[in-house]
Protein backbone atom coordinates (compact mmCIF):
# COMPACT_ATOMS: atom_id res chain seq x y z
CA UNK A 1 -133.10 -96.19 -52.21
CA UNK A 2 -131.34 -96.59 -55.76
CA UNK A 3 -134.27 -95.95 -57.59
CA UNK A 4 -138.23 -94.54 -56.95
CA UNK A 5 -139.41 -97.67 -58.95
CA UNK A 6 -140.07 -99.61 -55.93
CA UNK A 7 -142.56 -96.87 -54.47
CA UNK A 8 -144.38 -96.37 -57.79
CA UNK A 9 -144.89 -100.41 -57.25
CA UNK A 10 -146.21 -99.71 -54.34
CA UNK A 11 -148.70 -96.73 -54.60
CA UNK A 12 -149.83 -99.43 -57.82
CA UNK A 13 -150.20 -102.25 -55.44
CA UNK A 14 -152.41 -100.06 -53.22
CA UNK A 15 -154.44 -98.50 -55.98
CA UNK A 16 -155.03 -102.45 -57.31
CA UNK A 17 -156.25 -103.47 -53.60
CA UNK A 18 -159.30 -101.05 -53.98
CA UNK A 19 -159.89 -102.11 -56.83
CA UNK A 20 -158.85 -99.62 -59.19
CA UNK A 21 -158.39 -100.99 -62.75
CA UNK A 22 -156.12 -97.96 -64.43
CA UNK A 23 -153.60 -96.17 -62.53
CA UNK A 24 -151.20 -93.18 -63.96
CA UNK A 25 -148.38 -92.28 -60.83
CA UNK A 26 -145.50 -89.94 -60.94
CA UNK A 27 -142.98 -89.43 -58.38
CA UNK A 28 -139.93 -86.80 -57.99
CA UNK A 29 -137.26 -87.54 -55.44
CA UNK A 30 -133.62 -88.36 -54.74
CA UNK A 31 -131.96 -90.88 -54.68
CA UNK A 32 -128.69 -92.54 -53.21
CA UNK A 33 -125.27 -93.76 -54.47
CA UNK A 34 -121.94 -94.18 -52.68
CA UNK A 35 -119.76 -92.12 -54.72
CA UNK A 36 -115.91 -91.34 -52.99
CA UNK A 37 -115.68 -88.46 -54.83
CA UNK A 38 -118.23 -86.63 -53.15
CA UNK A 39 -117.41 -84.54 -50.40
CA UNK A 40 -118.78 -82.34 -47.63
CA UNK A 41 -121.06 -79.06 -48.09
CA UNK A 42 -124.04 -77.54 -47.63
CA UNK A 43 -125.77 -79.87 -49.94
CA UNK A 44 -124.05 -83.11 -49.77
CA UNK A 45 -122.72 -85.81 -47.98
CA UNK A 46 -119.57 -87.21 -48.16
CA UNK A 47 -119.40 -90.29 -49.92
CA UNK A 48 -123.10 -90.01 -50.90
CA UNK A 49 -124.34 -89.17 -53.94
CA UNK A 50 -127.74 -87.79 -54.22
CA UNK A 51 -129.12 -86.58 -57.76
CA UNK A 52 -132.91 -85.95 -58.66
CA UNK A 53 -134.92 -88.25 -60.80
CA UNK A 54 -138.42 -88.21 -61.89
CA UNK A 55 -140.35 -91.88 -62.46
CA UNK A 56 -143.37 -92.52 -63.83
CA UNK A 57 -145.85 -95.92 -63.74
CA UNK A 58 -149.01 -96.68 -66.47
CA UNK A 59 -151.37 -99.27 -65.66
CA UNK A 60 -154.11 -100.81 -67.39
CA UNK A 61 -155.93 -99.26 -70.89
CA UNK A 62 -154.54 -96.14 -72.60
CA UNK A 63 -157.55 -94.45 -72.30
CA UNK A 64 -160.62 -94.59 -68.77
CA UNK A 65 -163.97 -95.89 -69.49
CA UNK A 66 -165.84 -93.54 -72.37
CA UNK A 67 -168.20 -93.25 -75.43
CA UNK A 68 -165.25 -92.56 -78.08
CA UNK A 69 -163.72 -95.94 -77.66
CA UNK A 70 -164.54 -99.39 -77.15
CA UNK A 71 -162.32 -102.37 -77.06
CA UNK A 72 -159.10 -100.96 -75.69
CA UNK A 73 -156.30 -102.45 -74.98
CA UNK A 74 -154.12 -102.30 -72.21
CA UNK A 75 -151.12 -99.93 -72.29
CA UNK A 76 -147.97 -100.53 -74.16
CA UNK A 77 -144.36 -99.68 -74.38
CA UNK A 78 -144.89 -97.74 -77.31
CA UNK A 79 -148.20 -95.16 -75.56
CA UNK A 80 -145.10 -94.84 -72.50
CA UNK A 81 -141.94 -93.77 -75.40
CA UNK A 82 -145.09 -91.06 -76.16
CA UNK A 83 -145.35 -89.78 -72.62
CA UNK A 84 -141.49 -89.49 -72.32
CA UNK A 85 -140.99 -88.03 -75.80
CA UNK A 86 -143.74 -85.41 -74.88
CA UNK A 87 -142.10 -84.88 -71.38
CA UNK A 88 -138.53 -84.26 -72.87
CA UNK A 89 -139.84 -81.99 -76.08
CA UNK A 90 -139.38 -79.94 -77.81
CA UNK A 91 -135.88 -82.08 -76.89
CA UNK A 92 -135.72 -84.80 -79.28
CA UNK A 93 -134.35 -88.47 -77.00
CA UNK A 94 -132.94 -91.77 -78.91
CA UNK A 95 -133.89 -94.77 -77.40
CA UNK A 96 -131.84 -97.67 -77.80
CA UNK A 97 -132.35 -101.33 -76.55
CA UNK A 98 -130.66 -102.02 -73.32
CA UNK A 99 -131.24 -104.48 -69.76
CA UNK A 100 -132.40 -103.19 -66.66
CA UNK A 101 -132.97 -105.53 -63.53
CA UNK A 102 -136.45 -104.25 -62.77
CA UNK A 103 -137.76 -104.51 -66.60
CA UNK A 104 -138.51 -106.90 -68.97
CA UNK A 105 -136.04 -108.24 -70.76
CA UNK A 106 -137.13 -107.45 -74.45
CA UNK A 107 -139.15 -104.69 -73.74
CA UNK A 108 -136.24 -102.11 -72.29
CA UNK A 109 -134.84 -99.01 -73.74
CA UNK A 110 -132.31 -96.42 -72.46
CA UNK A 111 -132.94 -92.66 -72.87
CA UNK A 112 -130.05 -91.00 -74.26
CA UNK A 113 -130.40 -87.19 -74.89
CA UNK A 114 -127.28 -85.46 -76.62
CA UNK A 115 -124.84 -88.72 -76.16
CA UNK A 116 -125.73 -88.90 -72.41
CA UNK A 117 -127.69 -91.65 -70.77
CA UNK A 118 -130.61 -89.91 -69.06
CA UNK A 119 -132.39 -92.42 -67.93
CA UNK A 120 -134.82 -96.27 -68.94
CA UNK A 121 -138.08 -97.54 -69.63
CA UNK A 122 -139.73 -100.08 -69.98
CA UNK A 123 -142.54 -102.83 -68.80
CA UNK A 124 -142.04 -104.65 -65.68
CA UNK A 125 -139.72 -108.01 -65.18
CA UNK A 126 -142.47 -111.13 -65.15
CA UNK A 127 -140.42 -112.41 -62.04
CA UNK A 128 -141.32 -109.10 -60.35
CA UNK A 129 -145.11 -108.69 -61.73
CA UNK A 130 -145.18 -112.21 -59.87
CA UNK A 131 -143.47 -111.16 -56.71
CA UNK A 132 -145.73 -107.92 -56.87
CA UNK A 133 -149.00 -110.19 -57.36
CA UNK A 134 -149.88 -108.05 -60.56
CA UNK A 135 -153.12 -109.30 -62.85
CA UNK A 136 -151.14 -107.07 -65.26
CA UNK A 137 -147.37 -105.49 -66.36
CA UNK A 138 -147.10 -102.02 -65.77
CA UNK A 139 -144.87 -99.69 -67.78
CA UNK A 140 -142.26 -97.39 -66.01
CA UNK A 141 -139.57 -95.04 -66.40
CA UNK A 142 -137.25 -93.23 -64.91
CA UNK A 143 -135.06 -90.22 -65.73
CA UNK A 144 -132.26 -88.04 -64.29
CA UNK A 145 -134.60 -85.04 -63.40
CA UNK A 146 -131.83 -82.66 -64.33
CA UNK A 147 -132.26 -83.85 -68.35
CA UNK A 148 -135.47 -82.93 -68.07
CA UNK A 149 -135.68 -79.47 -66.56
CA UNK A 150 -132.57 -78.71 -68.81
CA UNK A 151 -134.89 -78.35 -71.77
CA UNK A 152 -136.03 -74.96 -73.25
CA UNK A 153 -139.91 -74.12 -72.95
CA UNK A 154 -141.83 -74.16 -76.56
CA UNK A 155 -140.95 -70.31 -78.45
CA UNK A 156 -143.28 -68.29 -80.91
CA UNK A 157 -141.83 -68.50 -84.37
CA UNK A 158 -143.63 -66.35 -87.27
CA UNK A 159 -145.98 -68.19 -89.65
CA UNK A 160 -143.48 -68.88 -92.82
CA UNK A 161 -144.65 -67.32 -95.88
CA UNK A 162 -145.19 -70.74 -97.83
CA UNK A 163 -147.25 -73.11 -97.73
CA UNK A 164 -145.05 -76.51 -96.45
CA UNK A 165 -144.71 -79.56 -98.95
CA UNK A 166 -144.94 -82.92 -97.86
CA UNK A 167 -143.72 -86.21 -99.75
CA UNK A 168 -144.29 -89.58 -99.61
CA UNK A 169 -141.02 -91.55 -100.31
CA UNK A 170 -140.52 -95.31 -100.57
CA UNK A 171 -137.11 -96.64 -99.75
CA UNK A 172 -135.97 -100.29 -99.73
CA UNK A 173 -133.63 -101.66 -97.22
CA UNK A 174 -132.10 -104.67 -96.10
CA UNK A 175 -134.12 -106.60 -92.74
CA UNK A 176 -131.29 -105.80 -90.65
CA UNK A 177 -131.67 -102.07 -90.99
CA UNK A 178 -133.70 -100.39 -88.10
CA UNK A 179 -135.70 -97.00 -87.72
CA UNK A 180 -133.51 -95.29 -86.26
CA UNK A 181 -130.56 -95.79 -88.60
CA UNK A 182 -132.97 -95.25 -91.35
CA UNK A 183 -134.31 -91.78 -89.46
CA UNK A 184 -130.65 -90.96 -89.02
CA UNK A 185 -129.70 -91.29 -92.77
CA UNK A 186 -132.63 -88.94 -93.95
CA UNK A 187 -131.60 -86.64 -90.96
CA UNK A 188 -128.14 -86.72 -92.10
CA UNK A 189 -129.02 -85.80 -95.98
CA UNK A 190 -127.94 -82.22 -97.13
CA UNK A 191 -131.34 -80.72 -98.11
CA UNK A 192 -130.21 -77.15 -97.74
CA UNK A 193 -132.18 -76.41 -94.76
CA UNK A 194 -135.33 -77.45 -96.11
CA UNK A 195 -136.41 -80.78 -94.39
CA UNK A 196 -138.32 -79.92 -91.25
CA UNK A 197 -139.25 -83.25 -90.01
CA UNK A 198 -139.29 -87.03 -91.51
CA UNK A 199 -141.44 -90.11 -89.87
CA UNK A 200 -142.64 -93.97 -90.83
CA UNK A 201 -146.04 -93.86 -91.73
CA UNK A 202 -146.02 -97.43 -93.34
CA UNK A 203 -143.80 -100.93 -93.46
């Protein structure tokens, strides 16, 4: 297999067929490329290459049946960028909009983490939520398990000794500008050290 998509599809399909109406799966597992380049050892095959990946699959409402809530809807791509943002921190991934075979075409991102690709996600292609039989589209991804484990566990840092500021700025921008180029310009400012963190709280 090229990817663990297709067995995420199918622990869903299963799940579905006894009647389960939200399903969270992971998997962890190799998979297989021909590659020339490889060679021979202990831990390979020649001609095969073999890397680690871990995939995930969300089905149905964010949250299971409870008081809290009512009128839920179903999972999107933006509650699946969450789980893969909190899987990857305290690494912080870019997502840009890219096409996948298995995934839909306007709802697809890559991962990229430090100018690598690391991996996609995404909701399911409608021609394969037909094939598949599914009342629903599930959201998956995928990543090179090696991006993942390379990050460094959360570390104690002393309380600072003042208080934090926060500001509210409004900035005006052309249509064609997006988040991220926006995020990337306040990133890129020279505040002397003292911007911690920056996000879109309103449009």
């Amino acid at each position: 297999r090229s990817s663990l998509l297709g067995s995420l599809l199918q622990v869903l399909r299963f799940n579905l067929d006894r009647k389960a109406d939200r399903v969270r799966v992971f998997e962890i597992g190799r998979v297989f490329f021909k590659d020339a380049s490889v060679a021979t050892t202990d831990t390979t095959v020649r001609g095969v290459h073999q890397p680690m990946r871990v995939a995930g699959l969300a089905y149905g409402t964010v949250d299971g049946l409870q008081w809290g809530r009512k009128g839920q809807g179903a999972t999107d791509f933006f509650d699946l960028k969450g789980d893969v943002q909190q899987l990857l921190a305290p690494l912080e991934p870019e997502f840009r909009a890219a096409a996948h075979p298995a995934l839909h075409p306007g709802r697809c991102a890559s991962v990229w983490l430090d100018g690598r690709e690391i991996g996609v996600l995404g909701e399911l292609h409608p021609r394969w939520r037909q094939q598949w039989e599914l009342p629903g589209a599930p959201l998956v991804f995928e990543l090179d398990l090696d991006a993942v484990l390379a990050r460094q566990p959360a570390a104690f840092e002393p309380v600072p000794r003042f208080q934090p500021a926060e500001r509210d700025l409004a900035v005006v921008v052309a249509d064609g500008v997006t988040h991220d180029a926006l995020m990337a310009a306040v990133r890129a400012a020279d505040t002397g050290g003292l911007l911690q963190d920056a996000m879109l709280f309103d449009l």
